[in-house]
PDB file of N, CA and C in Angstrom:
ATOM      1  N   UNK A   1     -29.143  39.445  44.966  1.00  0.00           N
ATOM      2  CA  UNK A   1     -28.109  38.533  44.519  1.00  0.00           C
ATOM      3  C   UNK A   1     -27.584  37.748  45.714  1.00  0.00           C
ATOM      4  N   UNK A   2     -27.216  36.129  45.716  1.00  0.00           N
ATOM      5  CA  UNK A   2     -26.611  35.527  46.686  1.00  0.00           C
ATOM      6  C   UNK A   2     -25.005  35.393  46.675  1.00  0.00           C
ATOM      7  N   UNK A   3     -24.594  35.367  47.496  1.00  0.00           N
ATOM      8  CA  UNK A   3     -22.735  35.600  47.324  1.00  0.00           C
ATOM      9  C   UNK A   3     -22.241  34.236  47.680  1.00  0.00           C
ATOM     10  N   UNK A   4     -21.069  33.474  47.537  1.00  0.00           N
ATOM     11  CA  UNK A   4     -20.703  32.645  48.164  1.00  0.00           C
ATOM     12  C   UNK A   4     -19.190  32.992  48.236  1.00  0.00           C
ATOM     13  N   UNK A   5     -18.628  32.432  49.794  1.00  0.00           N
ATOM     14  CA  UNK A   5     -17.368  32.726  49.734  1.00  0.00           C
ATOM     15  C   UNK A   5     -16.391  32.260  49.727  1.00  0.00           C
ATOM     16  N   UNK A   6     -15.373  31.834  49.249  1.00  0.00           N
ATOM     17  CA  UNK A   6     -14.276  31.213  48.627  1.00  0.00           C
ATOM     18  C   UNK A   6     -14.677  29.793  50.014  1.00  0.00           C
ATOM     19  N   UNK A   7     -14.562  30.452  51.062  1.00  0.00           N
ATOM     20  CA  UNK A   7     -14.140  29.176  51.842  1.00  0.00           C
ATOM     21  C   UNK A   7     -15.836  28.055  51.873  1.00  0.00           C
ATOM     22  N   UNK A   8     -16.888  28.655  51.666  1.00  0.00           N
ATOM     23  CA  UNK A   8     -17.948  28.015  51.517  1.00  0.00           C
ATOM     24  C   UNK A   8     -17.884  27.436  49.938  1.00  0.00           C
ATOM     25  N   UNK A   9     -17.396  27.876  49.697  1.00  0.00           N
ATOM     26  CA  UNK A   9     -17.079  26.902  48.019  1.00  0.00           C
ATOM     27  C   UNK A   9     -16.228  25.947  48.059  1.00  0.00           C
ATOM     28  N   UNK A  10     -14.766  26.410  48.612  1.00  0.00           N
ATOM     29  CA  UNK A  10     -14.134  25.692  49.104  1.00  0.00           C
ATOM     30  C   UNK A  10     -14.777  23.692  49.966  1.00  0.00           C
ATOM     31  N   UNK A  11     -15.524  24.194  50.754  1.00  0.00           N
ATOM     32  CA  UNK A  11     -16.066  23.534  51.654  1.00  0.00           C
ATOM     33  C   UNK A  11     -17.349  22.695  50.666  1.00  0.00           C
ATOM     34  N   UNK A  12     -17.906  23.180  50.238  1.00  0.00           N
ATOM     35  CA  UNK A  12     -18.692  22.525  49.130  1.00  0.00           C
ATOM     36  C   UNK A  12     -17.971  21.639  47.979  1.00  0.00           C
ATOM     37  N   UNK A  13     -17.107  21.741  47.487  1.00  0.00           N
ATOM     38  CA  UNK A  13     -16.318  20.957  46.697  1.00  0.00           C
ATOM     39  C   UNK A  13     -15.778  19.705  47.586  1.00  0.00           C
ATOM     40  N   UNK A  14     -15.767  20.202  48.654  1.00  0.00           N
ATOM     41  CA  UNK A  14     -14.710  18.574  49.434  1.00  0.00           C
ATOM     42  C   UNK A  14     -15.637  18.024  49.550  1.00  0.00           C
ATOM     43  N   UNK A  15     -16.863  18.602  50.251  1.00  0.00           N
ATOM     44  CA  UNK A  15     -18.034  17.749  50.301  1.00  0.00           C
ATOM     45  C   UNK A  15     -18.895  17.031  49.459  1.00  0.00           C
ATOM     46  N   UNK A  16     -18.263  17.252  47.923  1.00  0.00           N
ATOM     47  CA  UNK A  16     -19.081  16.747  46.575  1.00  0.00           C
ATOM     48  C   UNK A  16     -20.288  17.148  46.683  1.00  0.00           C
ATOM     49  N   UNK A  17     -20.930  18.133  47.300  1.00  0.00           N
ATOM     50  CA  UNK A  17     -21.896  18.821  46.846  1.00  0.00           C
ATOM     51  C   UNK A  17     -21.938  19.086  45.394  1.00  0.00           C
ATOM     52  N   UNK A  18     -23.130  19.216  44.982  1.00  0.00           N
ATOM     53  CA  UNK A  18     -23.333  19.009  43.539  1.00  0.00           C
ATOM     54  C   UNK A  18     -23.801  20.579  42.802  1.00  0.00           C
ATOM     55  N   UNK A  19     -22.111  20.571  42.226  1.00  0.00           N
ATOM     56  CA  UNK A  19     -22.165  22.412  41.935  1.00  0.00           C
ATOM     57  C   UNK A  19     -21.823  22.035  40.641  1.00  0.00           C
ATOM     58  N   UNK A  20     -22.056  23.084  39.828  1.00  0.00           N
ATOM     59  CA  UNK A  20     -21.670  23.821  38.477  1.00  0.00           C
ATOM     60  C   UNK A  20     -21.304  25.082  38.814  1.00  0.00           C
ATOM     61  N   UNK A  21     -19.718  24.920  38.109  1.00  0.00           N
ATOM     62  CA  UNK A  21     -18.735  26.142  38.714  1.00  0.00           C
ATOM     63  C   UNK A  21     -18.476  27.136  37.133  1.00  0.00           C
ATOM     64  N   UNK A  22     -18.444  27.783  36.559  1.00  0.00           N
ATOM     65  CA  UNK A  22     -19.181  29.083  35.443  1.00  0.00           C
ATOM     66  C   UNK A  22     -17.810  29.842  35.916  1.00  0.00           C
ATOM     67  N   UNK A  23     -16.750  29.528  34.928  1.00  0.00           N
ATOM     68  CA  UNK A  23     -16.074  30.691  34.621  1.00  0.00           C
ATOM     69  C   UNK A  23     -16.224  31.286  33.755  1.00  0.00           C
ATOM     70  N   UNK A  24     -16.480  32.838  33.955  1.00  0.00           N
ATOM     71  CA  UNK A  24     -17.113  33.758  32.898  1.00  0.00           C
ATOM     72  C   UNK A  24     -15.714  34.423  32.322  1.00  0.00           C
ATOM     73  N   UNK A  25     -14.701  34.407  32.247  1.00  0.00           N
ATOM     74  CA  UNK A  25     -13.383  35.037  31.996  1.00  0.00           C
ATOM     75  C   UNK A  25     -13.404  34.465  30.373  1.00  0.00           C
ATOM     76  N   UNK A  26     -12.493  34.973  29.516  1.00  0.00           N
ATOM     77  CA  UNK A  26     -12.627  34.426  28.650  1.00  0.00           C
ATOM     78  C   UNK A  26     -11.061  32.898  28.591  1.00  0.00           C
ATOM     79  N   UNK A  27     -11.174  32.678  27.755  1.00  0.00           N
ATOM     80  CA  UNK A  27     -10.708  30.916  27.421  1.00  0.00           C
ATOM     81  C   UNK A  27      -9.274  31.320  27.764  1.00  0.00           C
ATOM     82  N   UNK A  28      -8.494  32.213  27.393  1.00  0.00           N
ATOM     83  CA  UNK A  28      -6.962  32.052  27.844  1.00  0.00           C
ATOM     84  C   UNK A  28      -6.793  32.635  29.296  1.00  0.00           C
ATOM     85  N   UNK A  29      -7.085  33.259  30.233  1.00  0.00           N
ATOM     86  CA  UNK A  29      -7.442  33.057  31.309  1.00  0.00           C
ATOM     87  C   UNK A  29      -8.026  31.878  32.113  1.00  0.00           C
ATOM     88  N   UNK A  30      -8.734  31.304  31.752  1.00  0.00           N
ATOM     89  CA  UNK A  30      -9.341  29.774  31.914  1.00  0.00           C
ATOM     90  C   UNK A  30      -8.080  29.005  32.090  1.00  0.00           C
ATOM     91  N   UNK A  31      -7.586  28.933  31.229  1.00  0.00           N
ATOM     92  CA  UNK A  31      -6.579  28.216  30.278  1.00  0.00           C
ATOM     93  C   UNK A  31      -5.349  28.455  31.366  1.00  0.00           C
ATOM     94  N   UNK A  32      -4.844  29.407  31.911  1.00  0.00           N
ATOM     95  CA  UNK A  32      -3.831  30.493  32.554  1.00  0.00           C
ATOM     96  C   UNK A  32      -4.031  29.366  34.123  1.00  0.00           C
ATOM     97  N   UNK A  33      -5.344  29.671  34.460  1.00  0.00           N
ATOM     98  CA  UNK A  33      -5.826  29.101  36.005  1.00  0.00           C
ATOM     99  C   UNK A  33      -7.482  29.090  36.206  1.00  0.00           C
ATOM    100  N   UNK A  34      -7.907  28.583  36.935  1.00  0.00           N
ATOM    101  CA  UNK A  34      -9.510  28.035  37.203  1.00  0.00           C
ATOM    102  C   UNK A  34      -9.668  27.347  38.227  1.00  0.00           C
ATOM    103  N   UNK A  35     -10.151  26.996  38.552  1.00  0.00           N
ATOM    104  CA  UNK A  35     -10.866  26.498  40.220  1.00  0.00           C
ATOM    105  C   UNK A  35     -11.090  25.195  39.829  1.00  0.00           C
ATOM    106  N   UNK A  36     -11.111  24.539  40.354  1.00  0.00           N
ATOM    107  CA  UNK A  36     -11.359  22.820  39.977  1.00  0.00           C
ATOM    108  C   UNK A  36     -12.880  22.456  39.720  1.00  0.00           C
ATOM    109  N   UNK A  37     -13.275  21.736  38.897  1.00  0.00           N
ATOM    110  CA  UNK A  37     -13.936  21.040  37.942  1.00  0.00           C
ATOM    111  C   UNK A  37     -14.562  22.403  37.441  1.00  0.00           C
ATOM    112  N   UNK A  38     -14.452  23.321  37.266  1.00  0.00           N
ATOM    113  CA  UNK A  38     -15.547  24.774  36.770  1.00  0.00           C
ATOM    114  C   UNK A  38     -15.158  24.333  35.195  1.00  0.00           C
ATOM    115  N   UNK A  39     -16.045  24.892  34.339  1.00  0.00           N
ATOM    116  CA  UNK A  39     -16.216  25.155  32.843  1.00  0.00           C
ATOM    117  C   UNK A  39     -15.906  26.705  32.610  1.00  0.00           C
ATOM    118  N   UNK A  40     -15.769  26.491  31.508  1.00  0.00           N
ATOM    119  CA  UNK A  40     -15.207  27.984  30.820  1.00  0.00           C
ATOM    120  C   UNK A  40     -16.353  28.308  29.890  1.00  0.00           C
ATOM    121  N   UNK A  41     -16.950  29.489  30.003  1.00  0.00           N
ATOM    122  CA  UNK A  41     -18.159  29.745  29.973  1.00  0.00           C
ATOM    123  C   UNK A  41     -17.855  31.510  29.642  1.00  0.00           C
ATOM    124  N   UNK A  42     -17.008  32.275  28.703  1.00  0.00           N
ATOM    125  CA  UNK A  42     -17.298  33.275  28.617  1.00  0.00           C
ATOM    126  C   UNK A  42     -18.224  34.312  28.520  1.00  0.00           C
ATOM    127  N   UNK A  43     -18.181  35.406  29.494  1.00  0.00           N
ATOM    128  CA  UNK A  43     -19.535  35.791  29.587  1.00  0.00           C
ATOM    129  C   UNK A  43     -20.420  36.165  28.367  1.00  0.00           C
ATOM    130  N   UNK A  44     -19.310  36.555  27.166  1.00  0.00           N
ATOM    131  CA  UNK A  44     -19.878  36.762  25.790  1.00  0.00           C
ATOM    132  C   UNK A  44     -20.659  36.166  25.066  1.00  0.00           C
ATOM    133  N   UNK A  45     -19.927  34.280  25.296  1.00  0.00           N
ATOM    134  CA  UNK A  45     -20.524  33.393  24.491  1.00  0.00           C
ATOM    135  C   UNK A  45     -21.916  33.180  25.083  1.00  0.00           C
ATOM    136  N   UNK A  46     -22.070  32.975  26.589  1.00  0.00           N
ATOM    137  CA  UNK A  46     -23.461  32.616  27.376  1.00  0.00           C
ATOM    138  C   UNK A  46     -24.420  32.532  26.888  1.00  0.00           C
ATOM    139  N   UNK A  47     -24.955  33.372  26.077  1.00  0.00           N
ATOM    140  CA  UNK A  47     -26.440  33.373  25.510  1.00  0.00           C
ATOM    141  C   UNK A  47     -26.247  32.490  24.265  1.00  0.00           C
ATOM    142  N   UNK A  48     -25.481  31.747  23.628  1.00  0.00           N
ATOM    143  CA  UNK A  48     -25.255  30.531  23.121  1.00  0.00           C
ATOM    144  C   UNK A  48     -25.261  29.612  23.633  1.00  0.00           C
ATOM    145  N   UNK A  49     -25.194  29.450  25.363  1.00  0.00           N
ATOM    146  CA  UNK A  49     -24.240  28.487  25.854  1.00  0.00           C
ATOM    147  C   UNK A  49     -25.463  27.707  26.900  1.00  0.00           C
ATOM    148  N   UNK A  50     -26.583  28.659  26.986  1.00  0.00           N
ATOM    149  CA  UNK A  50     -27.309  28.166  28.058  1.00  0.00           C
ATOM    150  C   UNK A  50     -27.549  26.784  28.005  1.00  0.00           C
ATOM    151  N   UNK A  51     -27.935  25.848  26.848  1.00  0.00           N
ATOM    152  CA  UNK A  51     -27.667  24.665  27.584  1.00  0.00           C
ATOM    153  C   UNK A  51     -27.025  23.770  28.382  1.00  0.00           C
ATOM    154  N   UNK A  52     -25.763  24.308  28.070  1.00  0.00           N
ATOM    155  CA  UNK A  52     -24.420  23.706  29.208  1.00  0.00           C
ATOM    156  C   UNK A  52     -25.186  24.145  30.686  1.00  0.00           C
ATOM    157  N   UNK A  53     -25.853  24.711  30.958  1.00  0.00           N
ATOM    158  CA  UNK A  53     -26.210  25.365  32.634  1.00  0.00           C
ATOM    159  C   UNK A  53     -27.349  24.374  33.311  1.00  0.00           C
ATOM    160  N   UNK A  54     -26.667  23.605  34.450  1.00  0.00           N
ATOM    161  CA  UNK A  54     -27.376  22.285  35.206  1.00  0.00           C
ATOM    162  C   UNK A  54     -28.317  22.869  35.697  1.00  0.00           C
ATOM    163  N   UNK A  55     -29.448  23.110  35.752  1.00  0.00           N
ATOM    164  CA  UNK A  55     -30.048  23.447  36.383  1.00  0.00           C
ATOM    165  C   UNK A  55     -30.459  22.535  38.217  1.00  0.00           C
ATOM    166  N   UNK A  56     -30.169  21.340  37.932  1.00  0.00           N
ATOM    167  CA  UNK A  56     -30.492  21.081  39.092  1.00  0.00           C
ATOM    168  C   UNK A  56     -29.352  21.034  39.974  1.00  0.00           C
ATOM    169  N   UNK A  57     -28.654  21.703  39.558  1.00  0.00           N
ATOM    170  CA  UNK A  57     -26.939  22.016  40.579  1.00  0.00           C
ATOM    171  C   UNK A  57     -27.143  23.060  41.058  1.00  0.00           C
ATOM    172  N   UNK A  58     -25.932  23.634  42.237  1.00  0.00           N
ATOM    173  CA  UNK A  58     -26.082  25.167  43.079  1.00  0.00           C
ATOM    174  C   UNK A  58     -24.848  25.302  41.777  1.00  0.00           C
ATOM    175  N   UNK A  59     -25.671  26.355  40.934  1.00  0.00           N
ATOM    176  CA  UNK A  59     -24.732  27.065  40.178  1.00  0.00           C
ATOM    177  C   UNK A  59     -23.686  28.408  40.763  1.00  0.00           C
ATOM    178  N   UNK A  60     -22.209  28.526  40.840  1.00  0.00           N
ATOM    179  CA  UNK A  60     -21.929  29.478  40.845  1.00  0.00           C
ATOM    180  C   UNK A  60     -20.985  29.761  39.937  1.00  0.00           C
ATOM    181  N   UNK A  61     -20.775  31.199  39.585  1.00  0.00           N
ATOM    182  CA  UNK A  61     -20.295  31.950  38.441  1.00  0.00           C
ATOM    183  C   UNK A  61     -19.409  33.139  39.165  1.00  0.00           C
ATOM    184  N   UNK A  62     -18.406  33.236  38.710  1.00  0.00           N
ATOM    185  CA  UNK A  62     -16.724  34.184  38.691  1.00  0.00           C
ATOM    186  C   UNK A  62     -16.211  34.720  37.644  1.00  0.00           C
ATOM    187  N   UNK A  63     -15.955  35.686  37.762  1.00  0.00           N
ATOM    188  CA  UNK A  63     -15.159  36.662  36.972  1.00  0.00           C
ATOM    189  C   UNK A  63     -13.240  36.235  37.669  1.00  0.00           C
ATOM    190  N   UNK A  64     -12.861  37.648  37.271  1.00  0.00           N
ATOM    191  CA  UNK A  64     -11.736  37.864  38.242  1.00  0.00           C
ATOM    192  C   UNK A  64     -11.504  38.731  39.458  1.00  0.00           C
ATOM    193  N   UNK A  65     -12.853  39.269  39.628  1.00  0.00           N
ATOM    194  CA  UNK A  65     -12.530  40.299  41.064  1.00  0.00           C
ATOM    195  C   UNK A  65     -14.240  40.331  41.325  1.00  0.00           C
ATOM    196  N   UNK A  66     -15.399  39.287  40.617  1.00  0.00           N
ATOM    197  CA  UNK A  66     -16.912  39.258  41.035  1.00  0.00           C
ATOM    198  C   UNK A  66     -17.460  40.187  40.794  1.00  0.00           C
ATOM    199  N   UNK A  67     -16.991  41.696  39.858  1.00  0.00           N
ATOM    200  CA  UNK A  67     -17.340  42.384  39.708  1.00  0.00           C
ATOM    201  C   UNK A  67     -18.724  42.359  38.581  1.00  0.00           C
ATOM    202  N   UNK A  68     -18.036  41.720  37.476  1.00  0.00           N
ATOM    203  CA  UNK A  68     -18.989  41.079  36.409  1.00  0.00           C
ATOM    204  C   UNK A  68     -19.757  39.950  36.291  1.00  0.00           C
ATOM    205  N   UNK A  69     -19.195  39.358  37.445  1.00  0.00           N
ATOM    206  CA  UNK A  69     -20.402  38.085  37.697  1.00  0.00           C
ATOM    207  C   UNK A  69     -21.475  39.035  37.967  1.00  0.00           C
ATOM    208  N   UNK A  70     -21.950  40.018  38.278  1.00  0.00           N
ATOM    209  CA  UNK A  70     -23.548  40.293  38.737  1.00  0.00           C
ATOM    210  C   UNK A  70     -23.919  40.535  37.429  1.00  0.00           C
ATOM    211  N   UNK A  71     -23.628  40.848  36.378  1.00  0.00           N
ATOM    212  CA  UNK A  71     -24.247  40.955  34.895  1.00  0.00           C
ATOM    213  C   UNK A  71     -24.765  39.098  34.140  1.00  0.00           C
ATOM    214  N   UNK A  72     -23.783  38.364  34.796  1.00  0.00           N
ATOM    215  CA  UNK A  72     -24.366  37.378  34.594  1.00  0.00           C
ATOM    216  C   UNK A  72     -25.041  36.362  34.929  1.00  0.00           C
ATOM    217  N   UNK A  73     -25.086  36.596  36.357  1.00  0.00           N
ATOM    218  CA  UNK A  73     -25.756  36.382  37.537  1.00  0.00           C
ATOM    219  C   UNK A  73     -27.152  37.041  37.327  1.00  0.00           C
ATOM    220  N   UNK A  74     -28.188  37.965  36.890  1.00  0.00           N
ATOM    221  CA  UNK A  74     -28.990  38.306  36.177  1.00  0.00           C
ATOM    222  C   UNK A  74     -29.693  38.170  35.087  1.00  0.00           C
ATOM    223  N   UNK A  75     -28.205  37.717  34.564  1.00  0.00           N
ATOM    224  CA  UNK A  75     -28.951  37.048  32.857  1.00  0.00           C
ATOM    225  C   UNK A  75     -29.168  35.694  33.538  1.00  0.00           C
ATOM    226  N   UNK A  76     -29.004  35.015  33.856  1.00  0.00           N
ATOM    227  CA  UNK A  76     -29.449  33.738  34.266  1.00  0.00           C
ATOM    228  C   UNK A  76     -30.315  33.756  35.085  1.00  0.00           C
ATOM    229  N   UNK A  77     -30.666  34.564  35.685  1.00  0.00           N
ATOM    230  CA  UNK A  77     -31.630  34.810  36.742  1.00  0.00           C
ATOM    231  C   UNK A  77     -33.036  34.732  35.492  1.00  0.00           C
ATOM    232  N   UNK A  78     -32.846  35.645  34.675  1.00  0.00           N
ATOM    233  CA  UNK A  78     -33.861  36.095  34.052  1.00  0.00           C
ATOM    234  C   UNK A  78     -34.259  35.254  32.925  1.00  0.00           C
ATOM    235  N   UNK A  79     -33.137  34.610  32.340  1.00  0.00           N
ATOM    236  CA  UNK A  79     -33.209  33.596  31.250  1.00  0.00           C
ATOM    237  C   UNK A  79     -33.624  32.170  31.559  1.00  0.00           C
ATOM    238  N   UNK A  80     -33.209  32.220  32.521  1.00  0.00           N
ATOM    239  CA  UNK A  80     -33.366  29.994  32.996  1.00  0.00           C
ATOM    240  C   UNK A  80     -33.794  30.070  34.166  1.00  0.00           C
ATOM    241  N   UNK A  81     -34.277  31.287  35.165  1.00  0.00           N
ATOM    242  CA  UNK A  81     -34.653  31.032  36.517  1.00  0.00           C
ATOM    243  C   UNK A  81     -34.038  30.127  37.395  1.00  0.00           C
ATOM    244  N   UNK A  82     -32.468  30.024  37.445  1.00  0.00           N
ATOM    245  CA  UNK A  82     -31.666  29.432  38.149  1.00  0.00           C
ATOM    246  C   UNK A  82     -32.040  29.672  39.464  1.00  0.00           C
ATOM    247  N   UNK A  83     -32.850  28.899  40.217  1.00  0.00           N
ATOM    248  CA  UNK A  83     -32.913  29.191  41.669  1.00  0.00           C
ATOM    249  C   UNK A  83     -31.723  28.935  42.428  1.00  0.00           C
ATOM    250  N   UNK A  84     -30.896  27.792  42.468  1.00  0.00           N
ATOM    251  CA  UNK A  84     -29.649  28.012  43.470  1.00  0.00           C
ATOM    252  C   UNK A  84     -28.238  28.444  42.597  1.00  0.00           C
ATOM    253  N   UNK A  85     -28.208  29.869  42.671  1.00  0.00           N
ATOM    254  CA  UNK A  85     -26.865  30.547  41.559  1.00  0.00           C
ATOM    255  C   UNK A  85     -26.655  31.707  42.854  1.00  0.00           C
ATOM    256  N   UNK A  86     -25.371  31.276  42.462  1.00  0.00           N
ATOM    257  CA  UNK A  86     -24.463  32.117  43.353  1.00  0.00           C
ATOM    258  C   UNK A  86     -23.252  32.658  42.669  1.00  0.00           C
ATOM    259  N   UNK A  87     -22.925  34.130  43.278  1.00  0.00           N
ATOM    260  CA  UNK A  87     -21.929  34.700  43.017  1.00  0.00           C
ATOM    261  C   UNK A  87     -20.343  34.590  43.492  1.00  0.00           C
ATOM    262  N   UNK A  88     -19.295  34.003  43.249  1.00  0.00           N
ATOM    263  CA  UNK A  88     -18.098  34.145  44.603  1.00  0.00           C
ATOM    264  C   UNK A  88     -18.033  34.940  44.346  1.00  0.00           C
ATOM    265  N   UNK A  89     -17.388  35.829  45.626  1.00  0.00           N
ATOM    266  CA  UNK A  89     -17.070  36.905  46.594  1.00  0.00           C
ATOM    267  C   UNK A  89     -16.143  37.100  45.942  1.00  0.00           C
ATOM    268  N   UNK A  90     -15.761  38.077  45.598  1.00  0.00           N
ATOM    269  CA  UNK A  90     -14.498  38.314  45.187  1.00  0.00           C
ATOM    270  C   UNK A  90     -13.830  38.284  44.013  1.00  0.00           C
ATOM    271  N   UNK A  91     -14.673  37.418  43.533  1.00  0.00           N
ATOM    272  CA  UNK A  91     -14.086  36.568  41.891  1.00  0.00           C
ATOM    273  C   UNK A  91     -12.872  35.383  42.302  1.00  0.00           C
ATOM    274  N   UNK A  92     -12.027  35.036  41.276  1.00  0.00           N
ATOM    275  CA  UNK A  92     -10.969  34.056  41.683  1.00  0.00           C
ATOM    276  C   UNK A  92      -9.888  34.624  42.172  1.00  0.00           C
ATOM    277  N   UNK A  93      -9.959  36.073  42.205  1.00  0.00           N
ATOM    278  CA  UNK A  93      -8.273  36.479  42.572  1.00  0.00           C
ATOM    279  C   UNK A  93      -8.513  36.181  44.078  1.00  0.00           C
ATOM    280  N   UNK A  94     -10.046  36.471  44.444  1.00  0.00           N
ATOM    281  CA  UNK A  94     -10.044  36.055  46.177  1.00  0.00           C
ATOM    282  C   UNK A  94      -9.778  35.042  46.606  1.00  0.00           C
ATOM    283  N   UNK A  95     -10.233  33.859  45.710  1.00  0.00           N
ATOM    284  CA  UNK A  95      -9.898  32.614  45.872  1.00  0.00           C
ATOM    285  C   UNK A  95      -8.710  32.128  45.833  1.00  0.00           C
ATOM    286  N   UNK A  96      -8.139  32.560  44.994  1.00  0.00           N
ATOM    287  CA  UNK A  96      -7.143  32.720  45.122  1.00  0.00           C
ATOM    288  C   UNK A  96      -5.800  32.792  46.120  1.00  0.00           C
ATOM    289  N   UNK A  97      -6.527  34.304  46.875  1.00  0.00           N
ATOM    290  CA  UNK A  97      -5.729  34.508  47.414  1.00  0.00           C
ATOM    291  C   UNK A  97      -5.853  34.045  49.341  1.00  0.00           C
ATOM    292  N   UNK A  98      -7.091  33.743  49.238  1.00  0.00           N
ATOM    293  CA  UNK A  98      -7.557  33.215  50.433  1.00  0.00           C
ATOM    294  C   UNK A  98      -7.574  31.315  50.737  1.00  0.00           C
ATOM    295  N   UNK A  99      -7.839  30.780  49.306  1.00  0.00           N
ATOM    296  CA  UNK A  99      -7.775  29.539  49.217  1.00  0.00           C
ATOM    297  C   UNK A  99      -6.860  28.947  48.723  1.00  0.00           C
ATOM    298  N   UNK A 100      -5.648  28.965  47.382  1.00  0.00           N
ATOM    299  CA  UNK A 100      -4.668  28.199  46.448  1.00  0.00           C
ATOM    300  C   UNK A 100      -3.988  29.858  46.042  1.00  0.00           C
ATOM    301  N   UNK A 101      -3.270  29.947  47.116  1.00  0.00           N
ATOM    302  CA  UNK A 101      -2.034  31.395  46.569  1.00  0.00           C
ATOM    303  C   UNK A 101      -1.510  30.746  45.990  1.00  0.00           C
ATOM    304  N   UNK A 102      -1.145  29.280  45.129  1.00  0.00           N
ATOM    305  CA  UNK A 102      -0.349  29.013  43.966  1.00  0.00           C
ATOM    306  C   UNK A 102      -1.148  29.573  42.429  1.00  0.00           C
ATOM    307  N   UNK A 103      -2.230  29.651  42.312  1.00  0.00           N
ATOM    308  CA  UNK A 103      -3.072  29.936  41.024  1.00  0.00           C
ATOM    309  C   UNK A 103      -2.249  31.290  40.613  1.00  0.00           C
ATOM    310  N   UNK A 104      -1.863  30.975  39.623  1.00  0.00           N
ATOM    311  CA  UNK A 104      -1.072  32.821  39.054  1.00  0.00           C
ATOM    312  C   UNK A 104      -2.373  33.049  38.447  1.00  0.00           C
ATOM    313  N   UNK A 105      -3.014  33.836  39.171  1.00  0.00           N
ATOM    314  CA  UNK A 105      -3.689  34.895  38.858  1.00  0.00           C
ATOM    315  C   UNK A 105      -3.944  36.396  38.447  1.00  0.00           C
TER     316      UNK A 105
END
């Protein structure tokens, strides 16, 4: 699995690098706080959802602590052969708390 970390995401967004950001939380969490331009993408719905997934973007995908991104980080591995998918570190509470301590998380 590849990891990415808040501040390399961070750093990728200013740079308009061309990401698809996969929040796997479900919709009122989304809804609550989210990382800028990411989609809400519950990990439940996913296997409905795979067309929404760019393939020619560095996909990365978050939970709330990255614990459960590796379950879906796998299914995509295995389903669409996402070559550039990445996990953040941490989930968003890291981001959180390392990048925008305003997000009530």
């Amino acid at each position: 699995m590849k990891y990415i970390t808040p501040e390399e995401l961070k750093s990728a967004l200013e740079s308009k690098e061309h990401l698809q950001i996969i929040d796997t939380r479900d919709s009122a969490q989304y809804d609550l706080c989210h990382i800028e331009t990411a989609i809400s993408i519950p990990q439940i719905e996913l296997p409905g959802r795979l067309n929404e997934i760019d393939l020619t973007a560095k996909v990365v995908v978050y939970c709330i602590y990255g614990m459960k991104s590796d379950q879906v980080y796998i299914y995509l591995k295995d389903k669409l052969k996402v070559q550039k998918l990445y996990i953040l570190e941490g989930g968003i509470y890291q981001y959180a708390r390392d990048i925008d301590p305003s997000m009530p998380v």
